[in-house]
N, C-alpha and C. Protein backbone atom coordinates (compact mmCIF):
# COMPACT_ATOMS: atom_id res chain seq x y z
N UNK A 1 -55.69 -46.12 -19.31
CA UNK A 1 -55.21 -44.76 -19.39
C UNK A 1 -54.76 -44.47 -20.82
N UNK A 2 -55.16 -43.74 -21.45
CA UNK A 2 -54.59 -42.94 -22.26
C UNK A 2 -53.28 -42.39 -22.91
N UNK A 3 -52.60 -41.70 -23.47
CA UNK A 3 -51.82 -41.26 -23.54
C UNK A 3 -52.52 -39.35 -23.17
N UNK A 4 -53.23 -39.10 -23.92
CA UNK A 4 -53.68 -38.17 -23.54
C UNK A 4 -54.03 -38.01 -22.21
N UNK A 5 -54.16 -38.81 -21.57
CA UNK A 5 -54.25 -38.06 -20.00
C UNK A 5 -53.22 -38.17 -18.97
N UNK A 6 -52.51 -38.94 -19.29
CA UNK A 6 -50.72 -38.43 -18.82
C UNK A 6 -50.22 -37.29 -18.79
N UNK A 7 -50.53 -36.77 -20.13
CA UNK A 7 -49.54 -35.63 -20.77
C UNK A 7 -50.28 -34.31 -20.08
N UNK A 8 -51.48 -34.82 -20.03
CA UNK A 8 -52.10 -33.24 -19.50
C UNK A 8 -51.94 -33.20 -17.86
N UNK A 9 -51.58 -34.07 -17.16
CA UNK A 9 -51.25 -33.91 -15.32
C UNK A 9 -49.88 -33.26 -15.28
N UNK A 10 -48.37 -33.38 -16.56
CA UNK A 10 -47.39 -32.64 -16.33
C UNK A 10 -46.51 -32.62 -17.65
N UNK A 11 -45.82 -32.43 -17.57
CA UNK A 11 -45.23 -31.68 -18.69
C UNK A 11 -44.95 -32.62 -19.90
N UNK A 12 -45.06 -32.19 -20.81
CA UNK A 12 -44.23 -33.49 -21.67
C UNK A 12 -43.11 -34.40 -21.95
N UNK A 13 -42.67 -34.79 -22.63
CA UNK A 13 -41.17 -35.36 -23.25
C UNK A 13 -40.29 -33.97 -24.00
N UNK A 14 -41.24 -33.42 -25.12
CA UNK A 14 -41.22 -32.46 -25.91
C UNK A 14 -41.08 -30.91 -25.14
N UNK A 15 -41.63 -30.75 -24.31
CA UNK A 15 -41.19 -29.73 -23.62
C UNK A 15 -40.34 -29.83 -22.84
N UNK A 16 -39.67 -30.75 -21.82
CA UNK A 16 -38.29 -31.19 -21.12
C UNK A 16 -37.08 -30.74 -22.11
N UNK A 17 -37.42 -31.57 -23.41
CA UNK A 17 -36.34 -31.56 -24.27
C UNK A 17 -35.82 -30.60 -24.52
N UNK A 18 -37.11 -29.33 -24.58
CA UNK A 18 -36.63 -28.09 -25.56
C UNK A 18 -36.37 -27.06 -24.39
N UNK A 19 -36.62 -27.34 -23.20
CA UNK A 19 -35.93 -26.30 -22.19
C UNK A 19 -34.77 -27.26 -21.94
N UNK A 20 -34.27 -28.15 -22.10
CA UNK A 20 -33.06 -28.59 -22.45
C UNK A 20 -31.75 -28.15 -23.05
N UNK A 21 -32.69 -28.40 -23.98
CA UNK A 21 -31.73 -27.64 -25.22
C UNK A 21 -31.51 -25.80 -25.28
N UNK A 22 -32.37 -25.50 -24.72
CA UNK A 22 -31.94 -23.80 -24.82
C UNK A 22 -31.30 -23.60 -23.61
N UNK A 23 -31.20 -24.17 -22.44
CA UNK A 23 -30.19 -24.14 -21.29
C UNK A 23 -29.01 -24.09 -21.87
N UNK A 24 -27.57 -24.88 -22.50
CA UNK A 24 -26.71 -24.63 -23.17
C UNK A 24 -26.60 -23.63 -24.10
N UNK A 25 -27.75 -23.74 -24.57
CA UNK A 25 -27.47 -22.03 -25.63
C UNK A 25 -27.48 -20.65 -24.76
N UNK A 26 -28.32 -20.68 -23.89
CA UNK A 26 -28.33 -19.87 -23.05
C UNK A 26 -27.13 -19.50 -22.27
N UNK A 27 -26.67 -20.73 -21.85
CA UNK A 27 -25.12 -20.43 -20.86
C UNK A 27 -24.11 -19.94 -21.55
N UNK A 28 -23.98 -20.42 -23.04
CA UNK A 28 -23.07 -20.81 -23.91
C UNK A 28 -23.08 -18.35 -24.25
N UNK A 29 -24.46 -18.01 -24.43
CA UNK A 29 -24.63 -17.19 -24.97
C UNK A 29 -24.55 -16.03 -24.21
N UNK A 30 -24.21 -16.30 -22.71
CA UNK A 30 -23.95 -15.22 -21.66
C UNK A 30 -22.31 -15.60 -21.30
N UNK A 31 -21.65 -16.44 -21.32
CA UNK A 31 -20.38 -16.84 -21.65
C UNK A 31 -19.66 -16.02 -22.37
N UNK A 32 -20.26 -15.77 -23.42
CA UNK A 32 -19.66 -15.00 -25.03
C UNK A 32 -20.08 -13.38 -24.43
N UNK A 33 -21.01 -13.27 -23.98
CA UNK A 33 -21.12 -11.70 -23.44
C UNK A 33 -19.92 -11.47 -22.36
N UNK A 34 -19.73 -12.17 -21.72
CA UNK A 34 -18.77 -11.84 -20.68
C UNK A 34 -17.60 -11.94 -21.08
N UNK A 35 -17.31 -13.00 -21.83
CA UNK A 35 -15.93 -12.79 -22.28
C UNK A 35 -15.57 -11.09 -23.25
N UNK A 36 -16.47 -11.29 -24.11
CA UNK A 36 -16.08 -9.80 -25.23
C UNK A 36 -16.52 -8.81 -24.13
N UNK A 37 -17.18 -8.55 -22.84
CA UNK A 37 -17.38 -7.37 -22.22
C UNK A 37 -15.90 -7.13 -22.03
N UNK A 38 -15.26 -8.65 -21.24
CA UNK A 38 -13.94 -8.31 -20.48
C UNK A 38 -12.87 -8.02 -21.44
N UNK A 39 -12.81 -8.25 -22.45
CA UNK A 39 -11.48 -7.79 -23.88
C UNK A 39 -12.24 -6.60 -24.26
N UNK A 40 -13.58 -6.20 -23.91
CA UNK A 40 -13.27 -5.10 -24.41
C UNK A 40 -13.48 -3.56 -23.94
N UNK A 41 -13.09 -3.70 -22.55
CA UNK A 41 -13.28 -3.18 -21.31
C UNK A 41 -11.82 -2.67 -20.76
N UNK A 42 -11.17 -2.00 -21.49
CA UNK A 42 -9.70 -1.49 -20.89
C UNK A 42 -9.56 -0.83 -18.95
N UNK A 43 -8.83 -1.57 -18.75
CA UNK A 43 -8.48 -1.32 -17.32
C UNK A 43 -8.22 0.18 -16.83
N UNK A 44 -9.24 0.75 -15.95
CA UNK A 44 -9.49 2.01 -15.58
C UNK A 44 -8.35 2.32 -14.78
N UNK A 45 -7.84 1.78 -14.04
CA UNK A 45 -7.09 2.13 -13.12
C UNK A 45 -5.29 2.56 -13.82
N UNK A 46 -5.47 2.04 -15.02
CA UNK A 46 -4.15 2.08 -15.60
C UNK A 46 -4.25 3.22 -15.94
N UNK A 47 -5.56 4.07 -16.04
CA UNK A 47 -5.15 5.48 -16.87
C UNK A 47 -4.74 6.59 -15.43
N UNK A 48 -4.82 6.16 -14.03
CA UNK A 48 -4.56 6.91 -13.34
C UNK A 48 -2.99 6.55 -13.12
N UNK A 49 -2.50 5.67 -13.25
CA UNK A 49 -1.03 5.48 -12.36
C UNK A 49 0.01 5.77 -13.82
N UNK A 50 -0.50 5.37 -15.10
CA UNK A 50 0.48 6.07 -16.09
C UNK A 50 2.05 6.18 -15.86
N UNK A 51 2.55 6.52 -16.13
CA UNK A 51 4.24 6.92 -16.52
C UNK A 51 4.46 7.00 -14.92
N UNK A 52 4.13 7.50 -13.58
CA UNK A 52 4.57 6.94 -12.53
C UNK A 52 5.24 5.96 -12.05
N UNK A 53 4.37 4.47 -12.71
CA UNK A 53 4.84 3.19 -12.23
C UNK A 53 5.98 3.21 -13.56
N UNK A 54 6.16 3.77 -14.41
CA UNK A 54 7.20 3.21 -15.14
C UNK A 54 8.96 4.03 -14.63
N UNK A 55 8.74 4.66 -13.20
CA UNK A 55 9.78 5.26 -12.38
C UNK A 55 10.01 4.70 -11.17
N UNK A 56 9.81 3.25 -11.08
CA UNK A 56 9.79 2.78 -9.85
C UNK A 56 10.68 1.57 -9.78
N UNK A 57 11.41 1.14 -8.67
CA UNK A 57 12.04 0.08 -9.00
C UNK A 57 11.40 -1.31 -9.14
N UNK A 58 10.42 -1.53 -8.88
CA UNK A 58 9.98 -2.43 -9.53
C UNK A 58 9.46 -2.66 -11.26
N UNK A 59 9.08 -1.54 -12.02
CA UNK A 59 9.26 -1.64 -13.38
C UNK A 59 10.95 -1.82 -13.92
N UNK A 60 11.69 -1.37 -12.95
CA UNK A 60 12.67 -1.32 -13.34
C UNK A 60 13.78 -3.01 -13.55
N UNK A 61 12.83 -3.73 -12.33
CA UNK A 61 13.09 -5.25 -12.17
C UNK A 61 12.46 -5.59 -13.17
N UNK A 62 10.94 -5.78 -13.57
CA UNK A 62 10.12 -6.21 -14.47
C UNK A 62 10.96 -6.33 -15.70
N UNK A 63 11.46 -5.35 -16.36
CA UNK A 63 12.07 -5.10 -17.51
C UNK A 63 13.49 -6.29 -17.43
N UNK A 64 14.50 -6.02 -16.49
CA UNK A 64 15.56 -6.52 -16.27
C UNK A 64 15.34 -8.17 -16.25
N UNK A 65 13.89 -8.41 -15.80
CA UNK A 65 13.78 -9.99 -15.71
C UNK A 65 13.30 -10.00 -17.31
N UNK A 66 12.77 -9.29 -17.85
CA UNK A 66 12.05 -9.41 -19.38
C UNK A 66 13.33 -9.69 -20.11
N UNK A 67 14.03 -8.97 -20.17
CA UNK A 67 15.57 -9.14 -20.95
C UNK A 67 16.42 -10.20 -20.57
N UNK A 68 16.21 -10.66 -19.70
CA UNK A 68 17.19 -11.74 -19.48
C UNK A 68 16.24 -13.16 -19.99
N UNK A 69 14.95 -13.43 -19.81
CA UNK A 69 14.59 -13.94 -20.49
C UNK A 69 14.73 -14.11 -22.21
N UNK A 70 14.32 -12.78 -22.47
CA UNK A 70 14.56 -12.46 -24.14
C UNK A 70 15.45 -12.57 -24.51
N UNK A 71 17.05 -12.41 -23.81
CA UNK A 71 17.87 -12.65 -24.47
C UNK A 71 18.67 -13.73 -24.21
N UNK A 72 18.71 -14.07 -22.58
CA UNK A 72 19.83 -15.12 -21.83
C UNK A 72 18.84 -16.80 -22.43
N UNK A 73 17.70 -16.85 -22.69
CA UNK A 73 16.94 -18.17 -22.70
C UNK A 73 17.88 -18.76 -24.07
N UNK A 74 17.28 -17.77 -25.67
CA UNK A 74 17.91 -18.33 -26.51
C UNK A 74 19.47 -18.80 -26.37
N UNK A 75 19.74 -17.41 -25.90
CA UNK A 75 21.51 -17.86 -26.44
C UNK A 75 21.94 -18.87 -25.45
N UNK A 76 21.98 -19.17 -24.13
CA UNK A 76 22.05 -20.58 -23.61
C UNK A 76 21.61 -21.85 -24.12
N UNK A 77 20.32 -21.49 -24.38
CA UNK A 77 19.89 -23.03 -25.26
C UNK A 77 20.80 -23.07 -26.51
N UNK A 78 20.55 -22.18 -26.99
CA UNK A 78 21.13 -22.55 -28.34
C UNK A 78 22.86 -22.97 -27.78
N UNK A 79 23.41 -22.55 -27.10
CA UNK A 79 25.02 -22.83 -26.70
C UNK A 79 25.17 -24.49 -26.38
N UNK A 80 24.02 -24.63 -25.91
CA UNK A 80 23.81 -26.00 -25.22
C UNK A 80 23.42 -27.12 -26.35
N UNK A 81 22.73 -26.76 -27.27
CA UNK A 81 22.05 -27.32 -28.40
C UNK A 81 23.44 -27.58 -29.20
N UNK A 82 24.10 -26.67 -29.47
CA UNK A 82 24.96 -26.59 -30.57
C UNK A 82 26.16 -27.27 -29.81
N UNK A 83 26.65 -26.92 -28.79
CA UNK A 83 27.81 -27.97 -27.83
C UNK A 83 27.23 -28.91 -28.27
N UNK A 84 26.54 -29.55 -27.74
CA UNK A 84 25.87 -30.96 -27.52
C UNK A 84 25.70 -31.85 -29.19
N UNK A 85 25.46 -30.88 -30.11
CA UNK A 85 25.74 -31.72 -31.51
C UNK A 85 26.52 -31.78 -32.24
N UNK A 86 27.64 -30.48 -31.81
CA UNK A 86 28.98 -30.86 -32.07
C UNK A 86 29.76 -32.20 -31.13
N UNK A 87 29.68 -32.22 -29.62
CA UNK A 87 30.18 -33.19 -29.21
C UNK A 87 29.97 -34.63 -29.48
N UNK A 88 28.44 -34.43 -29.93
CA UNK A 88 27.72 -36.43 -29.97
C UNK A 88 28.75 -37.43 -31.19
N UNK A 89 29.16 -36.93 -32.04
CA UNK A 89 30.13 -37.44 -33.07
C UNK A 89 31.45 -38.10 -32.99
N UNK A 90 31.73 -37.22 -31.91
CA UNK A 90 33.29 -37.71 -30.72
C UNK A 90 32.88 -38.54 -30.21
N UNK A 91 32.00 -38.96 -29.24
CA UNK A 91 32.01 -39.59 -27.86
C UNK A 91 31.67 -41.13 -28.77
N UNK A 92 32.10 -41.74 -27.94
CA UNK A 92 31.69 -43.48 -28.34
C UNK A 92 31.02 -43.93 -27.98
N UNK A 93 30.34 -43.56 -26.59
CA UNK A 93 29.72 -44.28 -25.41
C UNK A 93 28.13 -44.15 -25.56
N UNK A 94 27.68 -45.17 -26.21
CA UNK A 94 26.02 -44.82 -26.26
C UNK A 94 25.30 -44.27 -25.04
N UNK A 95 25.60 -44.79 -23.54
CA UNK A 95 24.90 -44.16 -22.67
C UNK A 95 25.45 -42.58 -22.49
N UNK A 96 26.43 -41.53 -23.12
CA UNK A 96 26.92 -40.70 -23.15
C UNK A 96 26.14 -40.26 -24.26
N UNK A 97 26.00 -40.84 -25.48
CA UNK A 97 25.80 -39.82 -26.46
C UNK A 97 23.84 -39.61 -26.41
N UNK A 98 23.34 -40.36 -25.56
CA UNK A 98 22.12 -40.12 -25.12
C UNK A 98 21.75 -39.27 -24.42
N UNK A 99 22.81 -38.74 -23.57
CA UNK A 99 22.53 -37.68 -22.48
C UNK A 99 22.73 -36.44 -23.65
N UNK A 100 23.99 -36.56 -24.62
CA UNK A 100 23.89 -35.45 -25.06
C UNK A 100 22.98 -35.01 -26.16
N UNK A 101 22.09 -35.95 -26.44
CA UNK A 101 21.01 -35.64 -27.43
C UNK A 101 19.82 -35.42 -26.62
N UNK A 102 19.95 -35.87 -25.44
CA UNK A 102 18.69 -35.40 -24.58
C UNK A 102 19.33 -33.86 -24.32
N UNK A 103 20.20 -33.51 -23.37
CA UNK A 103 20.72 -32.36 -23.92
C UNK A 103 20.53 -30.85 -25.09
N UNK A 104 20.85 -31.57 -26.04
CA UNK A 104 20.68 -31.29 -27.51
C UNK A 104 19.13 -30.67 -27.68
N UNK A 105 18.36 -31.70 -27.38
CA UNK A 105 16.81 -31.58 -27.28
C UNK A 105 16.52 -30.91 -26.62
N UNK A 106 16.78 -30.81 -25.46
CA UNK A 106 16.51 -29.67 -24.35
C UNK A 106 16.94 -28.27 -24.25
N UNK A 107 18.05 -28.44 -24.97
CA UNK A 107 18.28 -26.83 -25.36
C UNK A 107 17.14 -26.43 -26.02
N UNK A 108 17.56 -27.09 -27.18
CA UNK A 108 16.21 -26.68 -28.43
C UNK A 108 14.78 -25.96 -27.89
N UNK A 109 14.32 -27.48 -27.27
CA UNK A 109 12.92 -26.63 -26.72
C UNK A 109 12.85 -25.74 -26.01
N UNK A 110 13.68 -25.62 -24.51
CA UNK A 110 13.44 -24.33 -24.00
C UNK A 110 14.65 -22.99 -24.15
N UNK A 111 15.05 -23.22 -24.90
CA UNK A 111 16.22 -21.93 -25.07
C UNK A 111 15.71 -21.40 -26.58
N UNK A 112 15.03 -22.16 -27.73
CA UNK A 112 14.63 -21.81 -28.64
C UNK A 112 13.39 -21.47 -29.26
N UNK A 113 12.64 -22.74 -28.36
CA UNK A 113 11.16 -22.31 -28.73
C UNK A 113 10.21 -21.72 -27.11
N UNK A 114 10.80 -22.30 -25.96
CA UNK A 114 9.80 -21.98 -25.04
C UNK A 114 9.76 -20.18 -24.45
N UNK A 115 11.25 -20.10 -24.64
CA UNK A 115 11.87 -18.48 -24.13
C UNK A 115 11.29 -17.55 -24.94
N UNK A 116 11.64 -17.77 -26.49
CA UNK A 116 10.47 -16.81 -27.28
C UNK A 116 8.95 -16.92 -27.17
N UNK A 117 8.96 -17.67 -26.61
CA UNK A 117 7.19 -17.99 -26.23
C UNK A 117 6.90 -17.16 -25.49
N UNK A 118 7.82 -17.30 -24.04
CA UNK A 118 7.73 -16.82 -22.68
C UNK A 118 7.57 -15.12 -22.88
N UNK A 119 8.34 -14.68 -23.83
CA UNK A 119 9.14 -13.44 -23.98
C UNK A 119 7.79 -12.43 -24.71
N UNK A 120 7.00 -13.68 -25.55
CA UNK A 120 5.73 -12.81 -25.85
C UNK A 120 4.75 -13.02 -24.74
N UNK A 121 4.47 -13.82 -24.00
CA UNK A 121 3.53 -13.89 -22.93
C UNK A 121 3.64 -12.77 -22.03
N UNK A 122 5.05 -12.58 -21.96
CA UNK A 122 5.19 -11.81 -20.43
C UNK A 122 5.44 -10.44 -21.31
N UNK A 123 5.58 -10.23 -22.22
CA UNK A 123 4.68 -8.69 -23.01
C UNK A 123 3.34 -8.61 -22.73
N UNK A 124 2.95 -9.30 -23.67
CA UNK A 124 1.36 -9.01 -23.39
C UNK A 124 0.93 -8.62 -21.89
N UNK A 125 1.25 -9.60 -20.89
CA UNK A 125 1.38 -10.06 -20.02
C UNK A 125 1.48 -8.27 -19.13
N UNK A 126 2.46 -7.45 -19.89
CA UNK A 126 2.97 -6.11 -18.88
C UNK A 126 2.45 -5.23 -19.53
N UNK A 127 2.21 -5.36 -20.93
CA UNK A 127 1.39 -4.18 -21.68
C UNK A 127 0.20 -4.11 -21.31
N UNK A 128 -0.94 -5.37 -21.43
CA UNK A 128 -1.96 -5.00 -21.42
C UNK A 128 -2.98 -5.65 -19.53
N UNK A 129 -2.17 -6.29 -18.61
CA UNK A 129 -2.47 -6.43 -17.69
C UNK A 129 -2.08 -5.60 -16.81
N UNK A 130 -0.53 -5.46 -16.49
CA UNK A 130 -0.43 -4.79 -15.24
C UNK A 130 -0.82 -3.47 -15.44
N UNK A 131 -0.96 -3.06 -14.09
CA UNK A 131 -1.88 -1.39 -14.43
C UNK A 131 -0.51 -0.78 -14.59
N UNK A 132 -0.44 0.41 -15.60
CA UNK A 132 0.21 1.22 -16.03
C UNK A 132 1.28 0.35 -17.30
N UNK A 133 1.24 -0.45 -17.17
CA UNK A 133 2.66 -1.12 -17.99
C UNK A 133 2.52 -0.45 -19.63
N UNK A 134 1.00 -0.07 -20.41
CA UNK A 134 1.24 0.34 -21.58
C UNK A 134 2.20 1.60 -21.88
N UNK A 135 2.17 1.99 -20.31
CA UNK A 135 2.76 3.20 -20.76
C UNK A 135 4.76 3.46 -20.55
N UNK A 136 5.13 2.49 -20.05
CA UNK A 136 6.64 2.02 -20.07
C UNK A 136 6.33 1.00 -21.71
N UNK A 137 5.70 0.47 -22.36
CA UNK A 137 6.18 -0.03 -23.15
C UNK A 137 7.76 -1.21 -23.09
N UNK A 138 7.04 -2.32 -22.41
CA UNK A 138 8.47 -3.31 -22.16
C UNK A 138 8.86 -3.98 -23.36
C-alpha cells in the first residue's frame, strides 16, 4: 500500500489538524460576540420602571444596607486594627499577643480593604444591574 492510497479513502492528518485548529478560534470568536453584545446592550426594562422603584421601600433598604457597609465596615475595622496595635505592646503573653495581631490583621483586611471593595461592587452592582437603580443613583 501506498501512502497515496490511504489518504484518498479519508481524510488526512492535515485536514483533521486544521478543522482543529479553527474550532477554538471559532468558539473563542462567538464568545467575544456575546460578551460585547451583552455590555453593550443596556437593560430595556430599566427604562420603564425609572424613578418609581427609587420610591419604594425596598430601594429605600438597598441604600440603608449600602451605607452601612460604606461606612460601618471601615470604621470598625479600622477601630479593631488600631485597638489591637495599640494593645499588642502591653500584653506579655505570646499566645495573647497572637490573637491580637491576628485581630489587627483582620481588621485591616476586611474593614479596610474588603468593605471598600464591597462598597464599589454593590454600586455597580445597583447602578447598572438592578432595573431602575440608575435612576436613584446609590
Amino acid at each position: 500500500m501506498s501512502p497515496s492510497s490511504t489518504s484518498a479513502s479519508g481524510p488526512t492528518d492535515d485536514t483533521a489538524s486544521g478543522i482543529a485548529r479553527q474550532t477554538p478560534t471559532l468558539g473563542r470568536f462567538g464568545l467575544t460576540v456575546g460578551l460585547l453584545s451583552l455590555a453593550a446592550v443596556e437593560p430595556a426594562a430599566a427604562q420603564s420602571i425609572g424613578e418609581s422603584f427609587c420610591e419604594t421601600d425596598m430601594a429605600t433598604t438597598i441604600q440603608n444596607l449600602f451605607t452601612v457597609i460604606q461606612f460601618g465596615g471601615p470604621l470598625s475595622g479600622g477601630t479593631l486594627a488600631l485597638g489591637a496595635a495599640v494593645a499588642t505592646p502591653v500584653v506579655r503573653r505570646a499566645d495573647v499577643k497572637k490573637e491580637l495581631k491576628e485581630i489587627r490583621n483582620q481588621g485591616v483586611i476586611w474593614g479596610i480593604i474588603v468593605a471598600p471593595l464591597a462598597t464599589a461592587i454593590v454600586q455597580f452592582l445597583l447602578n447598572n444591574v438592578v432595573s431602575g437603580g440608575s435612576s436613584c443613583t446609590f
